[in-house]
PDB file of N, CA and C in Angstrom:
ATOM      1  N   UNK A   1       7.565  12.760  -0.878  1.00  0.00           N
ATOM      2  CA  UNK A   1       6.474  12.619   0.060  1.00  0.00           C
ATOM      3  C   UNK A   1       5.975  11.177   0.024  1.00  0.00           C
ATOM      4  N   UNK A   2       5.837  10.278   1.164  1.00  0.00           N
ATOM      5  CA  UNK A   2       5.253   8.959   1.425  1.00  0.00           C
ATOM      6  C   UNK A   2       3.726   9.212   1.372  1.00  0.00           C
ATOM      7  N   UNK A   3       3.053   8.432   0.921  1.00  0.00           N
ATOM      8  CA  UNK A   3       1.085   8.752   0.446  1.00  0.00           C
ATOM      9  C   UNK A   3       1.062   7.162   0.925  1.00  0.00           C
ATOM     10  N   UNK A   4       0.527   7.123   1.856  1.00  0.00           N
ATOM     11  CA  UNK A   4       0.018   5.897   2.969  1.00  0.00           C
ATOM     12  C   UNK A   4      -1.692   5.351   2.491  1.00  0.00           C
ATOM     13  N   UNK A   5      -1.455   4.299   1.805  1.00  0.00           N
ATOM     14  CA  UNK A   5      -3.143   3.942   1.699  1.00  0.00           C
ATOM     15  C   UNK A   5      -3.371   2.201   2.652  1.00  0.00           C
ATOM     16  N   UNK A   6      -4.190   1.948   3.288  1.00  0.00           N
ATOM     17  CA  UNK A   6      -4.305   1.444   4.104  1.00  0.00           C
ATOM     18  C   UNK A   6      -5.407  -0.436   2.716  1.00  0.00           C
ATOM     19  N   UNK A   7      -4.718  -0.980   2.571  1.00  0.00           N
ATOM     20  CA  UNK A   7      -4.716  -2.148   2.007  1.00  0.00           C
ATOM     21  C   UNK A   7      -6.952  -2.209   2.390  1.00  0.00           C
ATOM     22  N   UNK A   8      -7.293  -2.416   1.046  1.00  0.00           N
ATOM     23  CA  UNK A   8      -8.653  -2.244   0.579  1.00  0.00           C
ATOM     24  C   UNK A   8      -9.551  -3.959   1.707  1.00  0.00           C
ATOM     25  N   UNK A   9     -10.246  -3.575   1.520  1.00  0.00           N
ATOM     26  CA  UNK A   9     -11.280  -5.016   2.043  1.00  0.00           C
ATOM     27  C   UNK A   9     -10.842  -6.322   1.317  1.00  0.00           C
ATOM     28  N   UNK A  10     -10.749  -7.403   1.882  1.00  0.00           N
ATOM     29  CA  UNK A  10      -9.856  -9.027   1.465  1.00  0.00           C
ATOM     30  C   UNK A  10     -11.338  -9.295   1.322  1.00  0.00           C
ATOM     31  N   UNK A  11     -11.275 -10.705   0.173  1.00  0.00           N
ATOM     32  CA  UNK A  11     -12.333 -11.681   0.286  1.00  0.00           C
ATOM     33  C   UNK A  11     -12.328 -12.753   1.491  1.00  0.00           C
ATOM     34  N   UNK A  12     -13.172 -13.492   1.625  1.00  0.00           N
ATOM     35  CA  UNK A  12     -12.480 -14.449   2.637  1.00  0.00           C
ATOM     36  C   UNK A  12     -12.161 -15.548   2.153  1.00  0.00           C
ATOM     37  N   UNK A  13     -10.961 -15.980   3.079  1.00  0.00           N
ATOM     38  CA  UNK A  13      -9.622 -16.878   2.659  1.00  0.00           C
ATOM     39  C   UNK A  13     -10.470 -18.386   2.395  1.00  0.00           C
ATOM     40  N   UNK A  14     -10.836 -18.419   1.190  1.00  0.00           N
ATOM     41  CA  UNK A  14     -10.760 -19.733   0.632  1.00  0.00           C
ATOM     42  C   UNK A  14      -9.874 -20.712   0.180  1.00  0.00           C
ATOM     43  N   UNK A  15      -8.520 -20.324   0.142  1.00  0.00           N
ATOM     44  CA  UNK A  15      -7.283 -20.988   0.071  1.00  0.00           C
ATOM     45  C   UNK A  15      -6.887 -21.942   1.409  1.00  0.00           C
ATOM     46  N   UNK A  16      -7.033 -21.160   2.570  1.00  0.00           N
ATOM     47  CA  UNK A  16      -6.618 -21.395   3.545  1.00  0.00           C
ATOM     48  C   UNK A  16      -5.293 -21.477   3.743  1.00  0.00           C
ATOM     49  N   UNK A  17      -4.390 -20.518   3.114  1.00  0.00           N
ATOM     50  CA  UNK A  17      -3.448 -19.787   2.916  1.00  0.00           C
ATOM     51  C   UNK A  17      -3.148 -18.200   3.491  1.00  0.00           C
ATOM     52  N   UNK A  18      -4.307 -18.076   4.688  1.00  0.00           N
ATOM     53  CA  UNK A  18      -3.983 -16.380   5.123  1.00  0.00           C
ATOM     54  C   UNK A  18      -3.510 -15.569   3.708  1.00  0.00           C
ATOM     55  N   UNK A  19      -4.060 -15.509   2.607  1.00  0.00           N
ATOM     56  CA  UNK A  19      -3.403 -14.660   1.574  1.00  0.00           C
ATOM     57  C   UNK A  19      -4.510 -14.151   0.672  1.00  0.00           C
ATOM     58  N   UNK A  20      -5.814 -13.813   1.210  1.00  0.00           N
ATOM     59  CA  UNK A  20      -7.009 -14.081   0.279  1.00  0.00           C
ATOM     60  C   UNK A  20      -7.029 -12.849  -0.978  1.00  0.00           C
ATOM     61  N   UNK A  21      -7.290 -12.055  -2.429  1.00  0.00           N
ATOM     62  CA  UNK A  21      -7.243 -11.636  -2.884  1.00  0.00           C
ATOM     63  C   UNK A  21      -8.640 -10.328  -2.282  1.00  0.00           C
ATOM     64  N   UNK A  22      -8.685  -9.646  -2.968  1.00  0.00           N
ATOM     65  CA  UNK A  22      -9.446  -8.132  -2.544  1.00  0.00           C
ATOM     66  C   UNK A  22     -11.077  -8.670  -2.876  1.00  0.00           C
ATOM     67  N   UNK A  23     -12.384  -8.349  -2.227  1.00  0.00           N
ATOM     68  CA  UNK A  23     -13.192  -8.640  -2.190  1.00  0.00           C
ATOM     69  C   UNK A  23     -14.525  -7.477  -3.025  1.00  0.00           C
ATOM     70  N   UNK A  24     -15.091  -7.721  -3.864  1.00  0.00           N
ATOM     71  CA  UNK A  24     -15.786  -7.181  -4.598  1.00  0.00           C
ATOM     72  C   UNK A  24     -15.839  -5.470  -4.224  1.00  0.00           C
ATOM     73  N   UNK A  25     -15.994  -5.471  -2.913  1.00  0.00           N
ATOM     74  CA  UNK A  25     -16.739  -4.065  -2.170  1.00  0.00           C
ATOM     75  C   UNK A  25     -15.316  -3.298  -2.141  1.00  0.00           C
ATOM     76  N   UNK A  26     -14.042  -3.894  -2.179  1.00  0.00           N
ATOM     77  CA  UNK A  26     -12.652  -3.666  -2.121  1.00  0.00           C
ATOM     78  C   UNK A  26     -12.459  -3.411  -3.201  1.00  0.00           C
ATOM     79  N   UNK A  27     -12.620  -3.797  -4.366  1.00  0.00           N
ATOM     80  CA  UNK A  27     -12.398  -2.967  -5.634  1.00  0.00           C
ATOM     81  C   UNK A  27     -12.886  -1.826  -5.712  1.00  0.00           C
ATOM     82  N   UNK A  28     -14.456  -2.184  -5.422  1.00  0.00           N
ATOM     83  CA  UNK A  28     -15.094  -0.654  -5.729  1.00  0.00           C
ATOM     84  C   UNK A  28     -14.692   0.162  -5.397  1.00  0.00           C
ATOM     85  N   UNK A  29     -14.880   0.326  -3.698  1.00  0.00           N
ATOM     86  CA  UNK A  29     -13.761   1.272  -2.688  1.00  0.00           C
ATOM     87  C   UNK A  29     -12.480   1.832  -3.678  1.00  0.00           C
ATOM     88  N   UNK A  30     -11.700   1.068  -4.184  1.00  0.00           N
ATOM     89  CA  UNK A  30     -10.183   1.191  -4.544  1.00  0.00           C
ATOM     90  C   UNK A  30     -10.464   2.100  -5.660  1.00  0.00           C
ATOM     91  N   UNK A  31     -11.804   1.881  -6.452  1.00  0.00           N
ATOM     92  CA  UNK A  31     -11.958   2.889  -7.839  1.00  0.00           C
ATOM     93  C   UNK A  31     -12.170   4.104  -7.266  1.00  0.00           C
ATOM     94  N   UNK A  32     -12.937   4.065  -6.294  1.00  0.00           N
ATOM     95  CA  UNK A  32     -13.661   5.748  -5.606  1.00  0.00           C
ATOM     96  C   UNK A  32     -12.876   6.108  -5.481  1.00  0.00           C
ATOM     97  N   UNK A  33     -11.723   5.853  -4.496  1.00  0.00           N
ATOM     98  CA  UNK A  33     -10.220   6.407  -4.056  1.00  0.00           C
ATOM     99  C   UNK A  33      -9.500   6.428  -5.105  1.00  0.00           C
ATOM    100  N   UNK A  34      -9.375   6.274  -6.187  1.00  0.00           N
ATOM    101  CA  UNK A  34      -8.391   6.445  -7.021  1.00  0.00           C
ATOM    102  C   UNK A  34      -9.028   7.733  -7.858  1.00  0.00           C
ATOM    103  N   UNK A  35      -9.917   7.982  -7.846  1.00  0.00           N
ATOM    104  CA  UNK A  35     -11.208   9.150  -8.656  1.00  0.00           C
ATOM    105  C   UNK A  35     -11.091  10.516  -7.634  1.00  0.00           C
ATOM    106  N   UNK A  36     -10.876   9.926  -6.321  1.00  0.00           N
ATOM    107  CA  UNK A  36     -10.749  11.418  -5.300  1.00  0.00           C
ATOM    108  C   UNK A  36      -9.153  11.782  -5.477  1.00  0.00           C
ATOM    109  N   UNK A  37      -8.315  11.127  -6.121  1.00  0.00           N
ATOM    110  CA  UNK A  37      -7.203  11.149  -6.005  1.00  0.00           C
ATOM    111  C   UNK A  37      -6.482  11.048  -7.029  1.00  0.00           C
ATOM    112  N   UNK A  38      -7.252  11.499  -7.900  1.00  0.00           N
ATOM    113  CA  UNK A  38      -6.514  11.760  -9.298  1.00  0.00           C
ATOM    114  C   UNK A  38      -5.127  12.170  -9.601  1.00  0.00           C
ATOM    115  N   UNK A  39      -5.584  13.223  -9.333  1.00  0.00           N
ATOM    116  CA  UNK A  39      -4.611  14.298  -9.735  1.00  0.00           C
ATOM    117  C   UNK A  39      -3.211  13.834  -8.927  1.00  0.00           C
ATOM    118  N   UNK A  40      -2.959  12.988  -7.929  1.00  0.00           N
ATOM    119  CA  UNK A  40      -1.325  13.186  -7.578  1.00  0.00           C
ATOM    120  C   UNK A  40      -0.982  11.956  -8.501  1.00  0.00           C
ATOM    121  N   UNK A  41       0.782  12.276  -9.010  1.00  0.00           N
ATOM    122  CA  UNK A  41       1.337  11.424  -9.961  1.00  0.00           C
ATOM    123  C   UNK A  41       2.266  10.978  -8.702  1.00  0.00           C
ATOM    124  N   UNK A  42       2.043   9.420  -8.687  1.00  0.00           N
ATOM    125  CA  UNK A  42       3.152   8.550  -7.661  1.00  0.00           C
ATOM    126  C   UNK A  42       4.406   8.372  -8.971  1.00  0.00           C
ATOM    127  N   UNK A  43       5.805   8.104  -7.848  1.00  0.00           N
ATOM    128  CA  UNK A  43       6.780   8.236  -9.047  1.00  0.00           C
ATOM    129  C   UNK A  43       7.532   6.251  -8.619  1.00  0.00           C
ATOM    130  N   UNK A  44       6.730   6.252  -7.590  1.00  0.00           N
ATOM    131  CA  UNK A  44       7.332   4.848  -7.246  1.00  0.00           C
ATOM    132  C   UNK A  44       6.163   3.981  -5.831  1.00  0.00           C
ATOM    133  N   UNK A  45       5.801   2.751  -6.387  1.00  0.00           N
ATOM    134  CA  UNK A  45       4.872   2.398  -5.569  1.00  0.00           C
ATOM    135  C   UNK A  45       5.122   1.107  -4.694  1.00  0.00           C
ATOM    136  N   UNK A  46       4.670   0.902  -3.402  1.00  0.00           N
ATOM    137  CA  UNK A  46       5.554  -0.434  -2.772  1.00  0.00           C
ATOM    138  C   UNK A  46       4.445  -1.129  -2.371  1.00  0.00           C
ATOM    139  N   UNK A  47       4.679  -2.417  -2.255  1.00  0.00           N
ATOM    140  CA  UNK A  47       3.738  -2.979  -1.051  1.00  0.00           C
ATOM    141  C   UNK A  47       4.519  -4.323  -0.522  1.00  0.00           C
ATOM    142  N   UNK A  48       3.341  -4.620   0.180  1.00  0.00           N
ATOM    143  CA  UNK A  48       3.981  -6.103   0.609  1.00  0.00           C
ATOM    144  C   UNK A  48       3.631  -7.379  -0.499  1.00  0.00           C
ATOM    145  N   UNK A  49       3.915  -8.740  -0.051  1.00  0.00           N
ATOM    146  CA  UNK A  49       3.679  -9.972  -1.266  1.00  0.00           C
ATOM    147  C   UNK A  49       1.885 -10.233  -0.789  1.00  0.00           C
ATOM    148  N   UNK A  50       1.449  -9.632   0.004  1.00  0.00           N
ATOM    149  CA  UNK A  50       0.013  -9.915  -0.098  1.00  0.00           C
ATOM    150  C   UNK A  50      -1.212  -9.728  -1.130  1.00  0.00           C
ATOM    151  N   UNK A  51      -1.976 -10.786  -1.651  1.00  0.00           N
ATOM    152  CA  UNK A  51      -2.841 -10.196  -2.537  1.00  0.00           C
ATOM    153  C   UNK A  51      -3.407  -8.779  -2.603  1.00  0.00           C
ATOM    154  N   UNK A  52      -3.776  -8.559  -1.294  1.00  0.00           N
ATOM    155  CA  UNK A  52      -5.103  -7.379  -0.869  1.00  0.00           C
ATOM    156  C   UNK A  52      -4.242  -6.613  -1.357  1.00  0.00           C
ATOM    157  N   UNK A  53      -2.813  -6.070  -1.012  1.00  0.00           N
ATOM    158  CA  UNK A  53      -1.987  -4.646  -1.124  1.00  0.00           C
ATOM    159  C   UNK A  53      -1.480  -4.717  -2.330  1.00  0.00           C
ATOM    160  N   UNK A  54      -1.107  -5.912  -2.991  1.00  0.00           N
ATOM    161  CA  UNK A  54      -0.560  -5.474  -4.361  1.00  0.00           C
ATOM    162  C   UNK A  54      -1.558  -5.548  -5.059  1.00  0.00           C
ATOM    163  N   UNK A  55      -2.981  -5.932  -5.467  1.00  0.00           N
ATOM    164  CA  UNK A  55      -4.273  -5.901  -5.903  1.00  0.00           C
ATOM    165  C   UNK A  55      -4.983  -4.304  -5.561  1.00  0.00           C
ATOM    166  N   UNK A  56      -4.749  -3.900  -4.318  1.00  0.00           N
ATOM    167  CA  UNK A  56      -5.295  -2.238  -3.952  1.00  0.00           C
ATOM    168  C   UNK A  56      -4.383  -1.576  -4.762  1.00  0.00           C
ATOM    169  N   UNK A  57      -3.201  -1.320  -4.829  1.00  0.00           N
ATOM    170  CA  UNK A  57      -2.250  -0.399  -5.396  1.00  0.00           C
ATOM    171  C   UNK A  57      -2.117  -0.889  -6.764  1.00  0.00           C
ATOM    172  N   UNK A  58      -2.957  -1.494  -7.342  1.00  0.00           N
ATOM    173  CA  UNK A  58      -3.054  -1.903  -9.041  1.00  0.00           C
ATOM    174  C   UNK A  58      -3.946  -1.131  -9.276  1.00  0.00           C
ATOM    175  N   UNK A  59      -5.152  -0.978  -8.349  1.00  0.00           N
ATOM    176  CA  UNK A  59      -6.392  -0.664  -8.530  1.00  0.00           C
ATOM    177  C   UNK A  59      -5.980   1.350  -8.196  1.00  0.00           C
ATOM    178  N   UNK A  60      -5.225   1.764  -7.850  1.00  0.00           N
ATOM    179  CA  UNK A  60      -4.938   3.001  -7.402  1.00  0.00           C
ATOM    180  C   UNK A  60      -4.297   3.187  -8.664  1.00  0.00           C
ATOM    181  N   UNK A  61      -2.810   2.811  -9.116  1.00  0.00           N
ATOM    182  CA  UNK A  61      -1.646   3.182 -10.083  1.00  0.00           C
ATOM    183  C   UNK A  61      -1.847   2.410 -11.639  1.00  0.00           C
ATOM    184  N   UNK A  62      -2.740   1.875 -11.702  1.00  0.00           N
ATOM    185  CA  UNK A  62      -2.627   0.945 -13.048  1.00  0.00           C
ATOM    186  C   UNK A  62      -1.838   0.593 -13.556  1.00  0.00           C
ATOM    187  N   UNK A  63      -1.323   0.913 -15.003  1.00  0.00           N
ATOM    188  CA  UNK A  63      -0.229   0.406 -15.817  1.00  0.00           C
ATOM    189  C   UNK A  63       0.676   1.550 -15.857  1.00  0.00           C
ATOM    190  N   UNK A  64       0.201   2.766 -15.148  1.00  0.00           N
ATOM    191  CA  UNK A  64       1.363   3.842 -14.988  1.00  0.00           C
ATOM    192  C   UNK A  64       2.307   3.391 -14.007  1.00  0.00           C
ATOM    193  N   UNK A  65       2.781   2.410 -13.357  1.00  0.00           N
ATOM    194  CA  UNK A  65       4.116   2.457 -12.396  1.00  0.00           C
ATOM    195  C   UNK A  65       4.190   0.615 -12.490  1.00  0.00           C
ATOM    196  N   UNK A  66       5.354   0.350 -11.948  1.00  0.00           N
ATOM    197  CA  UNK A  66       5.590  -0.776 -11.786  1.00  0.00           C
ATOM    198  C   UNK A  66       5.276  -0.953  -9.858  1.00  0.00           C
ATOM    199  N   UNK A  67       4.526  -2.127  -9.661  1.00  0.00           N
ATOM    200  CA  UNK A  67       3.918  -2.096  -8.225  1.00  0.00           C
ATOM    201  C   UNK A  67       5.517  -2.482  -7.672  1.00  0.00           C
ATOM    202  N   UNK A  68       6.259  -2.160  -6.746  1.00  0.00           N
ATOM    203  CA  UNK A  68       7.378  -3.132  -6.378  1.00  0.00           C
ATOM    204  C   UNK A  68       7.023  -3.757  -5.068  1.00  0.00           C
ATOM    205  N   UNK A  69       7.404  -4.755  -4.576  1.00  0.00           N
ATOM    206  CA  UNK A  69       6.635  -5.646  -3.604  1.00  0.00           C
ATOM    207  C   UNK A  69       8.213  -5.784  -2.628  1.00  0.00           C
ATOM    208  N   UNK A  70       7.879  -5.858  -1.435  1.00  0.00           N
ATOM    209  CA  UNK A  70       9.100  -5.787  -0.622  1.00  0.00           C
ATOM    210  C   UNK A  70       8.476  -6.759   0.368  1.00  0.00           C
ATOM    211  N   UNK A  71       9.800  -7.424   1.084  1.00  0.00           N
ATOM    212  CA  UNK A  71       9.009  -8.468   2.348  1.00  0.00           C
ATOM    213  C   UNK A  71       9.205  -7.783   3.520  1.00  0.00           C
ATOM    214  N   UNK A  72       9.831  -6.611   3.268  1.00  0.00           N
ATOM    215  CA  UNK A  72      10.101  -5.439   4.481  1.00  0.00           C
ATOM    216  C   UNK A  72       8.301  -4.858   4.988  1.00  0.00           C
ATOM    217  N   UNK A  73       7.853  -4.932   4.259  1.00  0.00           N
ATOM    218  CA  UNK A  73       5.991  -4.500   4.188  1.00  0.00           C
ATOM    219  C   UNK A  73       5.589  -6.394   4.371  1.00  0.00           C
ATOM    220  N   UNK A  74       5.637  -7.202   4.615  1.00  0.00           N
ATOM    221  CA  UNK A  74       4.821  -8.156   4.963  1.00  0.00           C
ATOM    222  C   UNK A  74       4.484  -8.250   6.323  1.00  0.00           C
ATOM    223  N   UNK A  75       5.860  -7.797   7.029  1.00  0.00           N
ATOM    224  CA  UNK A  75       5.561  -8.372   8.527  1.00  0.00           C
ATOM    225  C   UNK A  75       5.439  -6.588   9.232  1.00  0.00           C
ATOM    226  N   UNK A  76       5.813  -6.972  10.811  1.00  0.00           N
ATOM    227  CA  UNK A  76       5.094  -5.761  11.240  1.00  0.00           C
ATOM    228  C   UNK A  76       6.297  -5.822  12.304  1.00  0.00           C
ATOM    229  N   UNK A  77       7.618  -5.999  12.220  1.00  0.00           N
ATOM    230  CA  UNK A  77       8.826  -5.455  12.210  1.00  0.00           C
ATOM    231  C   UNK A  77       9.317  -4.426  12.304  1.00  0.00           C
ATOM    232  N   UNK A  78       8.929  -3.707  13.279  1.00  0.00           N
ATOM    233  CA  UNK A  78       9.186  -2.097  13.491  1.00  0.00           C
ATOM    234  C   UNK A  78      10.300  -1.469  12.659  1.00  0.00           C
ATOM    235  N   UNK A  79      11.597  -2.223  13.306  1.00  0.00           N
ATOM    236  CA  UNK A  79      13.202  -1.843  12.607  1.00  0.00           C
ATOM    237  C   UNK A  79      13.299  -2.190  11.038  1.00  0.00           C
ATOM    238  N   UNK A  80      13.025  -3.153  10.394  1.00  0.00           N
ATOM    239  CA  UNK A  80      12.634  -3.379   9.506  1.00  0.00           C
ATOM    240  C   UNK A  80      11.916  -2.514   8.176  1.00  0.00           C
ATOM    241  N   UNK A  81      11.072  -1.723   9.250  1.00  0.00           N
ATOM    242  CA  UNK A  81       9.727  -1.437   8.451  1.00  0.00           C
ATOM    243  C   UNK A  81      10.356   0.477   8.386  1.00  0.00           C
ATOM    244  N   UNK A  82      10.942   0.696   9.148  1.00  0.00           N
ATOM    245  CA  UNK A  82      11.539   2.364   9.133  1.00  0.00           C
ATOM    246  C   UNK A  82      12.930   2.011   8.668  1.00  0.00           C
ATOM    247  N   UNK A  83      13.895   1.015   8.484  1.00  0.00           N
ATOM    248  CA  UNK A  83      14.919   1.164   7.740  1.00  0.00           C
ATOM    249  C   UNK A  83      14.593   0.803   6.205  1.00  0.00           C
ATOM    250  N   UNK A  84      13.393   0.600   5.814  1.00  0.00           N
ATOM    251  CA  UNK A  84      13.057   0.402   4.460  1.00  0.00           C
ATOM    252  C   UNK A  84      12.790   1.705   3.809  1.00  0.00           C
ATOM    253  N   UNK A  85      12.128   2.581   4.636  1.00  0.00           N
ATOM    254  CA  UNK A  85      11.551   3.724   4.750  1.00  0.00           C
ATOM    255  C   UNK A  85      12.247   4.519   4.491  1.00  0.00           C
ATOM    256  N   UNK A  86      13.307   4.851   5.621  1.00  0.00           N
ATOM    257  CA  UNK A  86      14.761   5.517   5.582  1.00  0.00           C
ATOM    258  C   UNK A  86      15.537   5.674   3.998  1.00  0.00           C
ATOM    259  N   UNK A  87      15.594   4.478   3.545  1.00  0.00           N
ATOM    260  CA  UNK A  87      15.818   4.121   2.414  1.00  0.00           C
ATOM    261  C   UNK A  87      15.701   4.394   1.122  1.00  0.00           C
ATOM    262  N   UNK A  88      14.706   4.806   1.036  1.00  0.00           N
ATOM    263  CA  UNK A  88      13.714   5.711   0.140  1.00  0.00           C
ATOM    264  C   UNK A  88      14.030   6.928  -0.123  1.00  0.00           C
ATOM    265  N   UNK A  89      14.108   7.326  -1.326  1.00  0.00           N
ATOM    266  CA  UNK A  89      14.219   8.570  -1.960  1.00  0.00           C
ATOM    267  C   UNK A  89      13.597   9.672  -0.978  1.00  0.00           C
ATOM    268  N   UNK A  90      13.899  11.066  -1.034  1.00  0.00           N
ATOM    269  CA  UNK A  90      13.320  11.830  -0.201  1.00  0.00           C
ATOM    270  C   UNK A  90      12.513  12.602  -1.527  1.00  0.00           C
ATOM    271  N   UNK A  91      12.931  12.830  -2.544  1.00  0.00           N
ATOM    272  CA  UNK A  91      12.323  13.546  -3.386  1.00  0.00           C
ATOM    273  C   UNK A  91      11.520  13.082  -4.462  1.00  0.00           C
ATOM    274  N   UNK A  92      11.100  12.119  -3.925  1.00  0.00           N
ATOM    275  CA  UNK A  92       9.855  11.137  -4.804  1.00  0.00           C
ATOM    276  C   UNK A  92       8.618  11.103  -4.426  1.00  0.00           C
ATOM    277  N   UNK A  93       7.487  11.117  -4.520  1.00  0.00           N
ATOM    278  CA  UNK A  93       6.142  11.247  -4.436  1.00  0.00           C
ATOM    279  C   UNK A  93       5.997   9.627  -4.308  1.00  0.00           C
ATOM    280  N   UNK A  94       5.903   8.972  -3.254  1.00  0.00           N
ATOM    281  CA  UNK A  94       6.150   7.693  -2.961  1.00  0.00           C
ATOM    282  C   UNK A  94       4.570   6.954  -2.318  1.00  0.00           C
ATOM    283  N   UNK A  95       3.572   5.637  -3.169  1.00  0.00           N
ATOM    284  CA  UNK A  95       2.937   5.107  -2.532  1.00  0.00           C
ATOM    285  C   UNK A  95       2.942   3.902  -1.363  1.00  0.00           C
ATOM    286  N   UNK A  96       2.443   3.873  -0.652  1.00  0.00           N
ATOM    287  CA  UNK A  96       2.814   2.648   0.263  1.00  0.00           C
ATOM    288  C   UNK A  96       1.565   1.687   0.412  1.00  0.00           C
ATOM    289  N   UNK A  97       1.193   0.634  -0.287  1.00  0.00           N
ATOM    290  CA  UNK A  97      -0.163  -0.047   0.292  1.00  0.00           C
ATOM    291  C   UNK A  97       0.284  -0.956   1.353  1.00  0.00           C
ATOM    292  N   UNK A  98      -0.139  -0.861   2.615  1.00  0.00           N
ATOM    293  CA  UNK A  98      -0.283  -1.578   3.229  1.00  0.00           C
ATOM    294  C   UNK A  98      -0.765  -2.162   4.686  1.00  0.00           C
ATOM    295  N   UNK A  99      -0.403  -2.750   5.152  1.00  0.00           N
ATOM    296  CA  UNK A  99      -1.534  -3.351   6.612  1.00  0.00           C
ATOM    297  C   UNK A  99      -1.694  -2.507   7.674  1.00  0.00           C
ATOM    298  N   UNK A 100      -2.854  -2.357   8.338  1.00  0.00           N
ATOM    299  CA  UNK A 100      -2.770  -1.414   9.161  1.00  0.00           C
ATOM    300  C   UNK A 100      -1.545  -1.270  10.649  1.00  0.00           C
ATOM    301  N   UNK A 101      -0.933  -2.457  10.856  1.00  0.00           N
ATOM    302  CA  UNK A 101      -0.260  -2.427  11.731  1.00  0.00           C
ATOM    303  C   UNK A 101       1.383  -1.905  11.012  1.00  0.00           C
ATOM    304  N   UNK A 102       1.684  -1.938   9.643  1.00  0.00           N
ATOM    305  CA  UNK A 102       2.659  -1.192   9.216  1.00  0.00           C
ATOM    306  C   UNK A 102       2.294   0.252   8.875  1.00  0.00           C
ATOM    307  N   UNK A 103       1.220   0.606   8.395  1.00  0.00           N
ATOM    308  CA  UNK A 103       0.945   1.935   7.900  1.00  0.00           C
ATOM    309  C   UNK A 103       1.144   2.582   9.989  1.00  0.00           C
ATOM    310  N   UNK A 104       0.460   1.539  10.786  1.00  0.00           N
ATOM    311  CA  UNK A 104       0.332   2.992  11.832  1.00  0.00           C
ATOM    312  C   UNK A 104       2.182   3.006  12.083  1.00  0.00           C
ATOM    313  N   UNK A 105       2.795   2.123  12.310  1.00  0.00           N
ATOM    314  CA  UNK A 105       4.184   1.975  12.277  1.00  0.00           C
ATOM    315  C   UNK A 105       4.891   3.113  11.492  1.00  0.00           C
ATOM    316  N   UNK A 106       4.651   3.276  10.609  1.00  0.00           N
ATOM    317  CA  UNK A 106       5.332   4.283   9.040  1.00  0.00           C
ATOM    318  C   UNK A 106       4.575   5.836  10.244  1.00  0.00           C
ATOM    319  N   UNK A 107       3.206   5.772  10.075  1.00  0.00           N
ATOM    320  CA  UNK A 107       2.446   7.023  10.937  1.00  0.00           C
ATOM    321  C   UNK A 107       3.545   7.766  12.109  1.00  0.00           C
ATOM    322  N   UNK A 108       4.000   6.982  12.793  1.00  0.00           N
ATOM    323  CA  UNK A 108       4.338   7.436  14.482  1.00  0.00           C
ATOM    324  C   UNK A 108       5.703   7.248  13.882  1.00  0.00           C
ATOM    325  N   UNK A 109       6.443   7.439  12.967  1.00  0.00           N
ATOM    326  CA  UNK A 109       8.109   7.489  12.541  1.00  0.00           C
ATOM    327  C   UNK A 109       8.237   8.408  11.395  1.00  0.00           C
ATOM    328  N   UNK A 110       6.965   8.792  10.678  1.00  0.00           N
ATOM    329  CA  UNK A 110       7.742   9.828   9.309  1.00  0.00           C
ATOM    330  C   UNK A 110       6.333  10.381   8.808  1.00  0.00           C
ATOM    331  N   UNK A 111       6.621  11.744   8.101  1.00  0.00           N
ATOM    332  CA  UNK A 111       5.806  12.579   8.052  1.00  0.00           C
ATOM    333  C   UNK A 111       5.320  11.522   6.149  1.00  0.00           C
ATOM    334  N   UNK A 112       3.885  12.065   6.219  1.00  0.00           N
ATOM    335  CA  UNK A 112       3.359  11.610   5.638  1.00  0.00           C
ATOM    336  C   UNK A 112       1.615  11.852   5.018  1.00  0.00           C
ATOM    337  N   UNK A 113       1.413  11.472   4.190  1.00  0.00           N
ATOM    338  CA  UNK A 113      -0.041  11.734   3.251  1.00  0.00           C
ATOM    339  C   UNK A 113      -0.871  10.447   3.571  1.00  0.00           C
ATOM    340  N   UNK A 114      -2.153  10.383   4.067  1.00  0.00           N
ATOM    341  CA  UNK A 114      -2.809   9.473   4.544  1.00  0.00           C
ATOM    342  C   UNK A 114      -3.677   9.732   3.138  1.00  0.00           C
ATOM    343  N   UNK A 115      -4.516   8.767   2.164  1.00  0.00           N
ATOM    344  CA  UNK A 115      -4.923   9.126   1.688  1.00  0.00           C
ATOM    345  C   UNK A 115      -6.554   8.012   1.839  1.00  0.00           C
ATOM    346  N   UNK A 116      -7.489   8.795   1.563  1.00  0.00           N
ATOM    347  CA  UNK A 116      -8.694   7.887   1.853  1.00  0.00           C
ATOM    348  C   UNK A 116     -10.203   8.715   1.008  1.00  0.00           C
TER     349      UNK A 116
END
């Protein structure tokens, strides 16, 4: 099963690098959701190279999984983004952090756990 979490609140980009890390109110958020959502064990977790999504899905999975980061989740690459998908174990309890224009992408191509 794919468990879709939609990448937590960014700080704002003081780098000036479009890449800003998760913003105070974005952690918190990320603890609440991880407390309503205890109980499911992810067996494999993805995101893109963005701070916000691999920083949210730290804040969800801790030191129980290794985060794996794909550049298939950076962009918003339709074909891309469902042959990564495709790809994927069917019998794994699978997290996905990421942007809302890939999560609705993943939404309208494969059955799935929205979690919030």
């Amino acid at each position: 099963m794919i468990y879709l979490v939609n990448s937590f609140k960014e700080d704002k980009d003081t780098t000036g690098n479009n890449n800003p890390p998760l913003s105070e109110e974005g952690v918190e958020y990320g603890k609440k959701l991880k407390l309503r959502n205890n109980a499911i064990k992810f067996d494999m977790c993805y995101t893109s190279f963005k701070l916000k999504d691999f920083g949210s899905a730290l804040i969800l999975i801790g030191d129980k999984l290794i985060v794996k980061r794909t550049h298939s989740l950076d962009n918003s690459e339709k074909e891309e983004i469902i042959t990564f998908i495709k790809s994927l174990p069917k019998d794994k309890s699978i997290l996905i952090v990421a942007s809302n224009r890939v999560i609705s992408i993943i939404k309208n191509n494969f059955e799935f756990i929205e979690l919030k």
